[in-house]
PDB file of N, CA and C in Angstrom:
ATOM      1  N   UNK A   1       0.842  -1.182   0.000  1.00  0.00           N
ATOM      2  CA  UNK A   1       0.000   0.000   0.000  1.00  0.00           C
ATOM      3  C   UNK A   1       0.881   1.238   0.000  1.00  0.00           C
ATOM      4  N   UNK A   2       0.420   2.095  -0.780  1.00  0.00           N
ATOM      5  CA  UNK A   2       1.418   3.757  -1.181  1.00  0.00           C
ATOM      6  C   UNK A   2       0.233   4.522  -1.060  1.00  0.00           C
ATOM      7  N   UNK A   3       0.622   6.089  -0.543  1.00  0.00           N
ATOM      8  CA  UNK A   3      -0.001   6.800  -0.890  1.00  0.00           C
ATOM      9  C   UNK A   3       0.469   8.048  -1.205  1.00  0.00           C
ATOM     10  N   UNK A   4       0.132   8.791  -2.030  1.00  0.00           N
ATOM     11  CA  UNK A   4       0.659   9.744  -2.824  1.00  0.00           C
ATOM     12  C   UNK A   4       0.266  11.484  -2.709  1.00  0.00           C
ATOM     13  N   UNK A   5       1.294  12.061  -2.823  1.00  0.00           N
ATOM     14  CA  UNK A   5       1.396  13.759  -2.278  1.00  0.00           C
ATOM     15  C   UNK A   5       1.670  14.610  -3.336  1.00  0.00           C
ATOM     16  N   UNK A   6       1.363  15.595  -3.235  1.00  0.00           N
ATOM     17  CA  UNK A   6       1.674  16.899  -4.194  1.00  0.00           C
ATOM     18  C   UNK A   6       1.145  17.228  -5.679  1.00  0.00           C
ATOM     19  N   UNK A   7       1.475  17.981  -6.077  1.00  0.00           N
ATOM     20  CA  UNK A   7       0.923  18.277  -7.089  1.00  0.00           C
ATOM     21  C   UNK A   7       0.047  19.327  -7.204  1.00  0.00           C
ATOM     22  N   UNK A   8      -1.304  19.690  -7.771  1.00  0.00           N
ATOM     23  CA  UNK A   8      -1.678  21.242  -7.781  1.00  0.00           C
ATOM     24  C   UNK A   8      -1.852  21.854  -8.784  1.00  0.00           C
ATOM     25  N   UNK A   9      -2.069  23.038  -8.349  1.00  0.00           N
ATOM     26  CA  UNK A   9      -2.309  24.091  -9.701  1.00  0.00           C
ATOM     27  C   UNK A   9      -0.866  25.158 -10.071  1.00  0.00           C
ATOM     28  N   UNK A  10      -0.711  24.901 -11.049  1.00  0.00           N
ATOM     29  CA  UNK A  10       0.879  25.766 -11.545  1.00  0.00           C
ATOM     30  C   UNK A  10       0.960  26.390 -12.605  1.00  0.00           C
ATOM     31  N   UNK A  11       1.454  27.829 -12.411  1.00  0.00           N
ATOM     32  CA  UNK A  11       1.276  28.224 -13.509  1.00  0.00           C
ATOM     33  C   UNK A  11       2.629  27.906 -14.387  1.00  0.00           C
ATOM     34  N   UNK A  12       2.668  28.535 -15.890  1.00  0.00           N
ATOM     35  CA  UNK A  12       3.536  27.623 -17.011  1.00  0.00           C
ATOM     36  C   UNK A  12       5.037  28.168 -16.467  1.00  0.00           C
ATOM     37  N   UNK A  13       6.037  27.061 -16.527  1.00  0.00           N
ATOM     38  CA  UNK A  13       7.177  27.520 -16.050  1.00  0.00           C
ATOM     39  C   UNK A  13       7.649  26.715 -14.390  1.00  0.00           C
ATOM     40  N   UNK A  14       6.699  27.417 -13.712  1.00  0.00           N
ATOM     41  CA  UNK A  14       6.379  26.841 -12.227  1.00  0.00           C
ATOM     42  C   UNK A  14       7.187  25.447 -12.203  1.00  0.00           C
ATOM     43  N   UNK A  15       6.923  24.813 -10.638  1.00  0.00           N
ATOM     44  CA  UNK A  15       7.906  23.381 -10.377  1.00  0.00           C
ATOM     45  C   UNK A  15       6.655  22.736  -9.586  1.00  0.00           C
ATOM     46  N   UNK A  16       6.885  21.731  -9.331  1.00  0.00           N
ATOM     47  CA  UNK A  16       6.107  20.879  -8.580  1.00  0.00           C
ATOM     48  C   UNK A  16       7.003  19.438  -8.056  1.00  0.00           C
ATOM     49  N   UNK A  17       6.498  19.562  -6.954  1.00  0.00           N
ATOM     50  CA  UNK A  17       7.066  17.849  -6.517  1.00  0.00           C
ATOM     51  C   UNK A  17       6.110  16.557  -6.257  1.00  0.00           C
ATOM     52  N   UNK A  18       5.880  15.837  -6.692  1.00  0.00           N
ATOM     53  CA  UNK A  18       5.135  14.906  -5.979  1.00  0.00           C
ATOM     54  C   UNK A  18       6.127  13.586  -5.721  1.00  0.00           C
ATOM     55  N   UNK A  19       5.409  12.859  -4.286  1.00  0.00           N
ATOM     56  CA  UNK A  19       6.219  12.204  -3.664  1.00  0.00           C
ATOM     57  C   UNK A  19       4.747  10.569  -3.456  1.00  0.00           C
ATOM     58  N   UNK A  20       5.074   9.757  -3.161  1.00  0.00           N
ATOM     59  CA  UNK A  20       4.853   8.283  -3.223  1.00  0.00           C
ATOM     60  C   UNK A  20       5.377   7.707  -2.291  1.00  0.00           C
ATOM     61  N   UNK A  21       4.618   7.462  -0.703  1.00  0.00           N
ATOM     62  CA  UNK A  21       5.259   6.391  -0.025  1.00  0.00           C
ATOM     63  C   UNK A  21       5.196   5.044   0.327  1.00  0.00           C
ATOM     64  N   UNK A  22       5.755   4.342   0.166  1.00  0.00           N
ATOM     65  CA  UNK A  22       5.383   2.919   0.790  1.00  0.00           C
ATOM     66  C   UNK A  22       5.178   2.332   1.889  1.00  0.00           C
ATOM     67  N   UNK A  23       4.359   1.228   2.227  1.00  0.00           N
ATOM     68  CA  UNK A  23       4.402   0.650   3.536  1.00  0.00           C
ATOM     69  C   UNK A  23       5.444  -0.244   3.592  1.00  0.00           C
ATOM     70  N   UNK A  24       6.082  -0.395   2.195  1.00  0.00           N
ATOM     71  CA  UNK A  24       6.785  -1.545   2.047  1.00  0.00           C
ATOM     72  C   UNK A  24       8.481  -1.364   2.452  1.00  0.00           C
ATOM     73  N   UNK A  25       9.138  -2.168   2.076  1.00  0.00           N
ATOM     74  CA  UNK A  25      10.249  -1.747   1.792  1.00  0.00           C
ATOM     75  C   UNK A  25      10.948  -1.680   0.517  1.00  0.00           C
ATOM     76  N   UNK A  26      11.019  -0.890  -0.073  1.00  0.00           N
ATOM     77  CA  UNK A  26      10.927  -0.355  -1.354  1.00  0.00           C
ATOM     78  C   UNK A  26      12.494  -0.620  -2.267  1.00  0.00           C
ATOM     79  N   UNK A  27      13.583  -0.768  -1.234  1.00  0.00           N
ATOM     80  CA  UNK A  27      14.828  -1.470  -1.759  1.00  0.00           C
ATOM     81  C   UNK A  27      14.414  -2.005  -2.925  1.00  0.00           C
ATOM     82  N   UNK A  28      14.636  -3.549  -2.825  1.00  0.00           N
ATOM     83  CA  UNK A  28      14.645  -4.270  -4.015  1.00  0.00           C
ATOM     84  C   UNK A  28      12.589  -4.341  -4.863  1.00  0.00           C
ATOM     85  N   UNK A  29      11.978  -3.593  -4.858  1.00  0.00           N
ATOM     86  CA  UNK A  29      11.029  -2.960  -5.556  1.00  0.00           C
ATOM     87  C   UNK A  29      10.773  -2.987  -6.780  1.00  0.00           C
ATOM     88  N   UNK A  30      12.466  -3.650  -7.609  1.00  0.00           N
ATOM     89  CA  UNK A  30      11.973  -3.408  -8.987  1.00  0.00           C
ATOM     90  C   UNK A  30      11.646  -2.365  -9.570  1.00  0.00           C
ATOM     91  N   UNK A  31      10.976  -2.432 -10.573  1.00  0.00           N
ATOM     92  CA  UNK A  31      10.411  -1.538 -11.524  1.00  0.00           C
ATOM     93  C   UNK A  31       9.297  -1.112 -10.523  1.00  0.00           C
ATOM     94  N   UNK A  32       9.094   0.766 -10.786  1.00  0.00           N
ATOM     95  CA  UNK A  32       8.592   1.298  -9.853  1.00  0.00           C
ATOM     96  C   UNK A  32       8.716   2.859 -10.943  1.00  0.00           C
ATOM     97  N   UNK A  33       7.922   3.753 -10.658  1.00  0.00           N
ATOM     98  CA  UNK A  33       7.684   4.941 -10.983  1.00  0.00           C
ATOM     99  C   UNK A  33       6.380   5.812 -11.190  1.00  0.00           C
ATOM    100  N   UNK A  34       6.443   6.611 -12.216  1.00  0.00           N
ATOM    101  CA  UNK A  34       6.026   7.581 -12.515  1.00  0.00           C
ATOM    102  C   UNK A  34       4.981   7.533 -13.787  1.00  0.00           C
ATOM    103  N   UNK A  35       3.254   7.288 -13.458  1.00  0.00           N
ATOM    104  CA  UNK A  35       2.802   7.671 -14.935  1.00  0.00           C
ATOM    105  C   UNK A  35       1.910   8.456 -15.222  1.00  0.00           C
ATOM    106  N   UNK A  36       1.423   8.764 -16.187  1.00  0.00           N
ATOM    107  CA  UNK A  36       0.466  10.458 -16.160  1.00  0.00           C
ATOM    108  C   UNK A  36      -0.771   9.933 -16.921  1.00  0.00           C
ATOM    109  N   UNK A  37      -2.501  10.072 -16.895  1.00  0.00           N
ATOM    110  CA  UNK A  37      -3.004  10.354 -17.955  1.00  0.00           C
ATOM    111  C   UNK A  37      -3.442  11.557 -17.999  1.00  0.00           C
ATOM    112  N   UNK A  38      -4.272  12.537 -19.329  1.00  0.00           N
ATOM    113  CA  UNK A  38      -4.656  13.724 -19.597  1.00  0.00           C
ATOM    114  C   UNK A  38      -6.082  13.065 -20.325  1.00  0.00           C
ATOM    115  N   UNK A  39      -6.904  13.845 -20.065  1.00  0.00           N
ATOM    116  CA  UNK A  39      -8.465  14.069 -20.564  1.00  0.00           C
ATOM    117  C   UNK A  39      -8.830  13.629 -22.133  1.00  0.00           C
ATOM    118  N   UNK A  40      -9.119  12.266 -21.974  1.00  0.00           N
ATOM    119  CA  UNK A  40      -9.058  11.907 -23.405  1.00  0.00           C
ATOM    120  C   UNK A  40      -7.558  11.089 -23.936  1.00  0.00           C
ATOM    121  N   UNK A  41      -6.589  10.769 -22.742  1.00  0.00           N
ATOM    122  CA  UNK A  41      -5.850  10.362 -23.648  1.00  0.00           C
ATOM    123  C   UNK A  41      -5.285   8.748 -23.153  1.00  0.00           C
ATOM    124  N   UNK A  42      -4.445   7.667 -23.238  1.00  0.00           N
ATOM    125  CA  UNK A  42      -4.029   6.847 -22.784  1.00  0.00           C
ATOM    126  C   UNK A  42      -2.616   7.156 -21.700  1.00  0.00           C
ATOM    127  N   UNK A  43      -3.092   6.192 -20.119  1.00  0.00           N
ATOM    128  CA  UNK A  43      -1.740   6.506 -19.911  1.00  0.00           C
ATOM    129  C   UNK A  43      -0.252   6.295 -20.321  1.00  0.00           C
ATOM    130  N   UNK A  44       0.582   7.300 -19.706  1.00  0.00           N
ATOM    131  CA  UNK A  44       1.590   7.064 -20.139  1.00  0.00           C
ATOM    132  C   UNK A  44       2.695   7.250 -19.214  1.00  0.00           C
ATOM    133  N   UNK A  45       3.847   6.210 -19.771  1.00  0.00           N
ATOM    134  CA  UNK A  45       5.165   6.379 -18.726  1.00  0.00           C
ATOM    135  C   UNK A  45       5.345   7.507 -18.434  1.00  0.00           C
ATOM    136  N   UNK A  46       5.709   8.207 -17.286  1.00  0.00           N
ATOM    137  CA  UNK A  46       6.699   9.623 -17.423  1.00  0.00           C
ATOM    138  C   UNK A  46       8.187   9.426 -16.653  1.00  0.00           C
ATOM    139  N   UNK A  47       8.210   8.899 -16.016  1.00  0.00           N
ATOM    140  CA  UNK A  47       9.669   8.391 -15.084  1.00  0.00           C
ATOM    141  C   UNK A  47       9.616   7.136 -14.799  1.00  0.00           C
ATOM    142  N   UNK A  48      10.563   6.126 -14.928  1.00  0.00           N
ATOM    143  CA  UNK A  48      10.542   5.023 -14.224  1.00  0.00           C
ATOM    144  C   UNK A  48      11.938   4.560 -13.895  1.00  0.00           C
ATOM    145  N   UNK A  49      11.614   3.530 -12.534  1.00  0.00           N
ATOM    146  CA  UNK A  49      13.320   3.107 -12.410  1.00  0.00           C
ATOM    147  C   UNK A  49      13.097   1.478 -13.015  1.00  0.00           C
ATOM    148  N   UNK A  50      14.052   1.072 -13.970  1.00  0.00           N
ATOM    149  CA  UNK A  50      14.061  -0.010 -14.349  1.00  0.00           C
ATOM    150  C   UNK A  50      14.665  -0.880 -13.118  1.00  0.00           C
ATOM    151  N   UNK A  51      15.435  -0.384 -12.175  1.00  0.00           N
ATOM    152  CA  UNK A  51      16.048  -1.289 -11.456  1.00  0.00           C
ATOM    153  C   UNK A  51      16.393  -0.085 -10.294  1.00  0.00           C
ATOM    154  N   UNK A  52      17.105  -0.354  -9.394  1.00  0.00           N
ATOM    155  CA  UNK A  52      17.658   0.674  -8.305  1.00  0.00           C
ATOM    156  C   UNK A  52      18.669   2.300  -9.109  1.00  0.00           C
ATOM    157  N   UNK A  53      18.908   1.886  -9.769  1.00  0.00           N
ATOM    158  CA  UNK A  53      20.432   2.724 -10.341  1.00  0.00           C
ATOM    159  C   UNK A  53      19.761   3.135 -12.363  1.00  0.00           C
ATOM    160  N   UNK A  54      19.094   2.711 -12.520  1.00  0.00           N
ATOM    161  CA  UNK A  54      18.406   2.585 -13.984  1.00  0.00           C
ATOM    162  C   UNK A  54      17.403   3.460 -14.429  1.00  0.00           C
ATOM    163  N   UNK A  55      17.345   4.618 -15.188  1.00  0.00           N
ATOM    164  CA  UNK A  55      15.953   5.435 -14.946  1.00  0.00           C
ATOM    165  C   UNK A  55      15.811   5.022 -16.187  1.00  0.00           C
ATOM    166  N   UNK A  56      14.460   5.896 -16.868  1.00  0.00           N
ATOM    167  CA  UNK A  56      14.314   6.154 -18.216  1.00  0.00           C
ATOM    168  C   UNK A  56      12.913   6.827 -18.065  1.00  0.00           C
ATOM    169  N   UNK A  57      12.798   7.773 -19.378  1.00  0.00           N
ATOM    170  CA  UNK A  57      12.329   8.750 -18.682  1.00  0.00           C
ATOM    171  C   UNK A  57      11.377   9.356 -20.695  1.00  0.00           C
ATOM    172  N   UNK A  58      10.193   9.552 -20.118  1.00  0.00           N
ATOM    173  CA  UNK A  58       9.990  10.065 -21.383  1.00  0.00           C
ATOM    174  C   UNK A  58       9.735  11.442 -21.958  1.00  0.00           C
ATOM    175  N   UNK A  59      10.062  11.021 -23.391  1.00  0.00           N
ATOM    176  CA  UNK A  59      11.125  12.203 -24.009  1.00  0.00           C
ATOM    177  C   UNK A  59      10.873  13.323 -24.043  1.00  0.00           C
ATOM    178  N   UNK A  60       9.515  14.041 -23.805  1.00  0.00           N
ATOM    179  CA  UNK A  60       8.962  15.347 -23.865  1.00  0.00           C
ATOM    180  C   UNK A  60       9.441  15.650 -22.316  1.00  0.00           C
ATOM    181  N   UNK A  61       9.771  14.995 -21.122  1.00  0.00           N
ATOM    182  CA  UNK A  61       9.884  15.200 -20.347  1.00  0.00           C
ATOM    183  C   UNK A  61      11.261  15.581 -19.282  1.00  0.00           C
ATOM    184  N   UNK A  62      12.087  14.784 -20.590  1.00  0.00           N
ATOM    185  CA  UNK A  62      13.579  15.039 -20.788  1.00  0.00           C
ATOM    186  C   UNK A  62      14.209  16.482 -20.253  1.00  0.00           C
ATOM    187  N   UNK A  63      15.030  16.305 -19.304  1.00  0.00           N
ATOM    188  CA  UNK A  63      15.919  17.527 -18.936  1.00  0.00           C
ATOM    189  C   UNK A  63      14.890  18.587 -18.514  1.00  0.00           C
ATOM    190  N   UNK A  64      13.442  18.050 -17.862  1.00  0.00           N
ATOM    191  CA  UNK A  64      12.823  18.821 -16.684  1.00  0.00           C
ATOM    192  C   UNK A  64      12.137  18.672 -15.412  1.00  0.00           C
ATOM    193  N   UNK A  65      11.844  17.249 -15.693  1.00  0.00           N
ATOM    194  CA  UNK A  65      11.386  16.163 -14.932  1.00  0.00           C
ATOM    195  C   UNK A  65      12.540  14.918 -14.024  1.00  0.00           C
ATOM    196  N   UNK A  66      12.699  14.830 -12.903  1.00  0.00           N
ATOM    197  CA  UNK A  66      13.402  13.968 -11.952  1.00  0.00           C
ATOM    198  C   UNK A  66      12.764  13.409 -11.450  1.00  0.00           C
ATOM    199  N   UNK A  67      13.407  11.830 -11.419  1.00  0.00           N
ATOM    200  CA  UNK A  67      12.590  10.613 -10.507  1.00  0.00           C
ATOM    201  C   UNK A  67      13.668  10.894  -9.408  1.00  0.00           C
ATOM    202  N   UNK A  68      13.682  10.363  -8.629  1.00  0.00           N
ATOM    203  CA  UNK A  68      14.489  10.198  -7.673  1.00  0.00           C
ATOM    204  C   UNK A  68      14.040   9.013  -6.257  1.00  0.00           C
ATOM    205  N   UNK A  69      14.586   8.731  -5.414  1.00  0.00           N
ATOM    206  CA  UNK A  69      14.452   7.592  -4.340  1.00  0.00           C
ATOM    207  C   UNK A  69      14.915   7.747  -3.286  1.00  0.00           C
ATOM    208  N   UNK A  70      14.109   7.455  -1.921  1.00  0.00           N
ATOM    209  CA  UNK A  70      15.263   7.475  -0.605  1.00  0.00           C
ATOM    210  C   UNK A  70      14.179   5.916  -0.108  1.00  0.00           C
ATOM    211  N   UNK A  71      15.097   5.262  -0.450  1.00  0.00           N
ATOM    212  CA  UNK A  71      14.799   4.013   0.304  1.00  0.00           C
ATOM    213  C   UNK A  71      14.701   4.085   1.696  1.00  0.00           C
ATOM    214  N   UNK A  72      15.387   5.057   2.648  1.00  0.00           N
ATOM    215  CA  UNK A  72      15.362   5.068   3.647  1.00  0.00           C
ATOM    216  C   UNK A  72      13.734   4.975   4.569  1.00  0.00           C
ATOM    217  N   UNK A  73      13.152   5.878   3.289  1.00  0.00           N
ATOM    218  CA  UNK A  73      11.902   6.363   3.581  1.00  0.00           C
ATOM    219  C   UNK A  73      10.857   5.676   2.726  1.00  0.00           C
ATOM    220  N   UNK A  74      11.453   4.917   2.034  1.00  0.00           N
ATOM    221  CA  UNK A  74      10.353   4.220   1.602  1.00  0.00           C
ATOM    222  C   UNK A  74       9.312   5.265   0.506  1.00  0.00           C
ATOM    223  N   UNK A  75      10.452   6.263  -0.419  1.00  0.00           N
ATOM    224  CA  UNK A  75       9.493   7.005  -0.836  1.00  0.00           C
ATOM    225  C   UNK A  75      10.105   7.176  -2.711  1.00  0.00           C
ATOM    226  N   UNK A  76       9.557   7.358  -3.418  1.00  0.00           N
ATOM    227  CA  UNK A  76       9.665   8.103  -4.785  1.00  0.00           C
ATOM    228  C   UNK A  76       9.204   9.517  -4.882  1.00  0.00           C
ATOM    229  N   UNK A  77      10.017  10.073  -5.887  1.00  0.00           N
ATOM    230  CA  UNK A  77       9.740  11.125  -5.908  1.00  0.00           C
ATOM    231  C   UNK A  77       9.911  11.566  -7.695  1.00  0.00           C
ATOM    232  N   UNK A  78       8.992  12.824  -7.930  1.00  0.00           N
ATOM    233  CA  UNK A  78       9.240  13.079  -9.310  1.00  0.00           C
ATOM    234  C   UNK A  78       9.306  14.827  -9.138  1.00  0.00           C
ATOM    235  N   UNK A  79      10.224  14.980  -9.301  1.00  0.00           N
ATOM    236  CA  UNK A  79      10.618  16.595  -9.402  1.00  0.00           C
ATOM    237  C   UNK A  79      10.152  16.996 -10.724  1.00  0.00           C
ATOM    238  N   UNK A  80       9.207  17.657 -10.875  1.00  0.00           N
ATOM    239  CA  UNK A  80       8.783  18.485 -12.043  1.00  0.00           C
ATOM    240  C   UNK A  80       8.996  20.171 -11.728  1.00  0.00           C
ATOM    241  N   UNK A  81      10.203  20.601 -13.184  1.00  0.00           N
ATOM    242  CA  UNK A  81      10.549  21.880 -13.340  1.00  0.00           C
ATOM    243  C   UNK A  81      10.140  21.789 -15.092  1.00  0.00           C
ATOM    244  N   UNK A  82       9.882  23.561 -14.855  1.00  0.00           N
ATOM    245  CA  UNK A  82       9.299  24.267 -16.207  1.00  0.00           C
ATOM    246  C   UNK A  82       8.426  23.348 -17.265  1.00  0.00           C
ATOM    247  N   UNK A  83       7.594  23.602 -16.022  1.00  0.00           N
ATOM    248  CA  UNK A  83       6.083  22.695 -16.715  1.00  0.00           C
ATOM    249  C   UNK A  83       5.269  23.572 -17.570  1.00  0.00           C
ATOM    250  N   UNK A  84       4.484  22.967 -18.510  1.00  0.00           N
ATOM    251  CA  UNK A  84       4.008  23.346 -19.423  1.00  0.00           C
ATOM    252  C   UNK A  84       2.545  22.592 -19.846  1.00  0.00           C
ATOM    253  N   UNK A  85       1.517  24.095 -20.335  1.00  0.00           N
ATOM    254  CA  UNK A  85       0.599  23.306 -20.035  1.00  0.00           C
ATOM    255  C   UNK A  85      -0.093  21.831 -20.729  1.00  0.00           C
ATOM    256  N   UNK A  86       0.637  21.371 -21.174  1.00  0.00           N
ATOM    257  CA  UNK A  86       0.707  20.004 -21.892  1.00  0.00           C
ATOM    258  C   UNK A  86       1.041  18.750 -21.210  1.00  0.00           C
ATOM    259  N   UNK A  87       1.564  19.147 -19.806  1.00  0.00           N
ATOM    260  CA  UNK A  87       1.709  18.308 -18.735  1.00  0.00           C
ATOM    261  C   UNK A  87       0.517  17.854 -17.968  1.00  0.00           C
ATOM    262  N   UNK A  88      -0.469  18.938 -17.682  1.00  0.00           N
ATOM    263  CA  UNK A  88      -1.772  19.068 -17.451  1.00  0.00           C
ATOM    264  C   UNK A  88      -2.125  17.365 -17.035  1.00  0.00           C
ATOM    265  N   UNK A  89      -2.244  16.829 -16.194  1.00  0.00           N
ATOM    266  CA  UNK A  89      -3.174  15.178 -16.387  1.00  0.00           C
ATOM    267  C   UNK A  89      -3.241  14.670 -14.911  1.00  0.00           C
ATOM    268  N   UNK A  90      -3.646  13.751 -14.235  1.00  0.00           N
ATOM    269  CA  UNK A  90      -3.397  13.004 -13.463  1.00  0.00           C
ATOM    270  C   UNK A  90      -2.619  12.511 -13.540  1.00  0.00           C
ATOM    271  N   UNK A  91      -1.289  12.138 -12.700  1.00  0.00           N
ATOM    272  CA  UNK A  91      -0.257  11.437 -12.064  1.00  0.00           C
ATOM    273  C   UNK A  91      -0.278  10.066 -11.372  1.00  0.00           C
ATOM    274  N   UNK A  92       0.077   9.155 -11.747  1.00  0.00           N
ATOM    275  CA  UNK A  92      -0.057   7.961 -10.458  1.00  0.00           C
ATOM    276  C   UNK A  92       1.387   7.270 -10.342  1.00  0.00           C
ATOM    277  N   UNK A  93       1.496   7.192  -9.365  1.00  0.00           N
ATOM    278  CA  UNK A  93       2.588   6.136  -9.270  1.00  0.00           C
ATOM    279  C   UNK A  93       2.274   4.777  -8.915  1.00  0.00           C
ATOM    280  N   UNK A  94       3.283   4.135  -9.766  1.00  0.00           N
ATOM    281  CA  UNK A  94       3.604   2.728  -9.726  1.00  0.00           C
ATOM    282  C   UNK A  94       4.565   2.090  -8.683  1.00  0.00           C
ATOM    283  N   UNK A  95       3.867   0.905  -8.108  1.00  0.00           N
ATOM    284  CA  UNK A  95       4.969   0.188  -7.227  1.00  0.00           C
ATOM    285  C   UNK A  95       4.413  -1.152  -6.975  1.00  0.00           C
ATOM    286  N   UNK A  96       5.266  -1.943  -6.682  1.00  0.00           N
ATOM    287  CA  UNK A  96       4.756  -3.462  -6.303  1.00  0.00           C
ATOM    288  C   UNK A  96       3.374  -4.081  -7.299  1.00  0.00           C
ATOM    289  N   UNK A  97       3.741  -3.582  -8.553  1.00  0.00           N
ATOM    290  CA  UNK A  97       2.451  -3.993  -9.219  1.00  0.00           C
ATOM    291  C   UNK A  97       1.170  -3.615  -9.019  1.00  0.00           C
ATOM    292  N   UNK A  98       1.281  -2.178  -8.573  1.00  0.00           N
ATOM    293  CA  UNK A  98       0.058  -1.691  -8.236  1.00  0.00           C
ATOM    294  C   UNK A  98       0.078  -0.486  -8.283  1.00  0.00           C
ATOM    295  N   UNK A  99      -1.014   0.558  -9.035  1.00  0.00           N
ATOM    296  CA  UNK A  99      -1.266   1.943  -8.823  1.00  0.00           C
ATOM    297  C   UNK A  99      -1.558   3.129  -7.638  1.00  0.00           C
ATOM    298  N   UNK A 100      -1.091   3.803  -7.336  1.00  0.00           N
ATOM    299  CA  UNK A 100      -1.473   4.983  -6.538  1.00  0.00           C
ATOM    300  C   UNK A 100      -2.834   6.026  -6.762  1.00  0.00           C
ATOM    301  N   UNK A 101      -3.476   6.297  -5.947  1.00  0.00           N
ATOM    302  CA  UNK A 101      -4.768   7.256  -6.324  1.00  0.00           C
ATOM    303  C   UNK A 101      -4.914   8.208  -7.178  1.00  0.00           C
ATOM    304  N   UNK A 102      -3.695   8.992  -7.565  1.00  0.00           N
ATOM    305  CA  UNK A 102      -3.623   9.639  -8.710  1.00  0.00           C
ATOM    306  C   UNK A 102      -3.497  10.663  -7.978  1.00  0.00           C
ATOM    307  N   UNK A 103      -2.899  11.396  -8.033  1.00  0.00           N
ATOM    308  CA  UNK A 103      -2.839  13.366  -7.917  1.00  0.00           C
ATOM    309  C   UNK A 103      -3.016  14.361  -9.363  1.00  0.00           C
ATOM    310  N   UNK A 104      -3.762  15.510  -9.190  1.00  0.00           N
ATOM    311  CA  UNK A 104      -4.302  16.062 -10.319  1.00  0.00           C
ATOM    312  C   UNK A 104      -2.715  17.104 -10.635  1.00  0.00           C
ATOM    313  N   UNK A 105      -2.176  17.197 -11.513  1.00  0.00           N
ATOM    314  CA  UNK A 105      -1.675  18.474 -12.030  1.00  0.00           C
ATOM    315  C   UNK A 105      -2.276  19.350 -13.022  1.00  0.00           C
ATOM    316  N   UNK A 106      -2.226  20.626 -12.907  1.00  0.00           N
ATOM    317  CA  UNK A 106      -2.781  21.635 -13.430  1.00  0.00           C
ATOM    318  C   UNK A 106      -1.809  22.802 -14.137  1.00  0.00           C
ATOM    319  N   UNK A 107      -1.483  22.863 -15.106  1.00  0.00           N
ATOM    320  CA  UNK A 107      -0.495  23.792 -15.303  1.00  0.00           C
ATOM    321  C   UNK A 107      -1.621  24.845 -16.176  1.00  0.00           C
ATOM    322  N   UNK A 108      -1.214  26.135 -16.025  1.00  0.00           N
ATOM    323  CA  UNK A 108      -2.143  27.512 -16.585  1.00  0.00           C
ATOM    324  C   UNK A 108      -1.365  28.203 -17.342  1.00  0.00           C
ATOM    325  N   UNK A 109      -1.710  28.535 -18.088  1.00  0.00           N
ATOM    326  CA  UNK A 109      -1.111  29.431 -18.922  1.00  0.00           C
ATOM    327  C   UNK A 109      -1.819  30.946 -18.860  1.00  0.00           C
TER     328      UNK A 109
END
């Protein structure tokens, strides 16, 4: 069980963090991350860790968007900088084969 933080209304440019914690212990976790849908569309990857040390990350999202991890805490995280309103969608994170409730992002122009 995870449950999931942040996100909001932002205007274009703006940053956002959202964060994902586990009950679990999230170490060896596997594949785990980050996915988005928007109004009308299919979801889609936006960050993921293929393994502990392994990201990949998709490409519109390239060089503004950070996954990141503190196992300590049992948490993921996706740093979103100079968002745009095309980012606009629900967020969920992935873990243990299972989805998170979704957090809304809102970017304004």
């Amino acid at each position: 069980q995870f449950v999931q933080s942040g996100g909001g209304l932002v205007q274009v440019g703006g940053s956002l963090r959202l964060s994902c914690v586990a009950s679990s212990n999230i170490a060896n976790a596997g594949f785990m991350g980050w996915f988005r849908q928007a109004p009308g569309k299919q979801r889609e990857m936006v960050a993921v860790f293929n393994s502990p040390i392994t990201t990949n990350y998709l490409d519109s999202v390239k060089g503004r968007f950070t996954i990141s991890r503190d196992d300590a805490k049992n948490t993921i995280y996706l740093q979103m900088n100079s968002l745009k309103p095309e980012d606009t969608a629900i967020y969920y994170c992935r873990m243990f084969g299972a989805w998170g409730q979704g957090t809304q992002v809102t970017v304004s122009s």
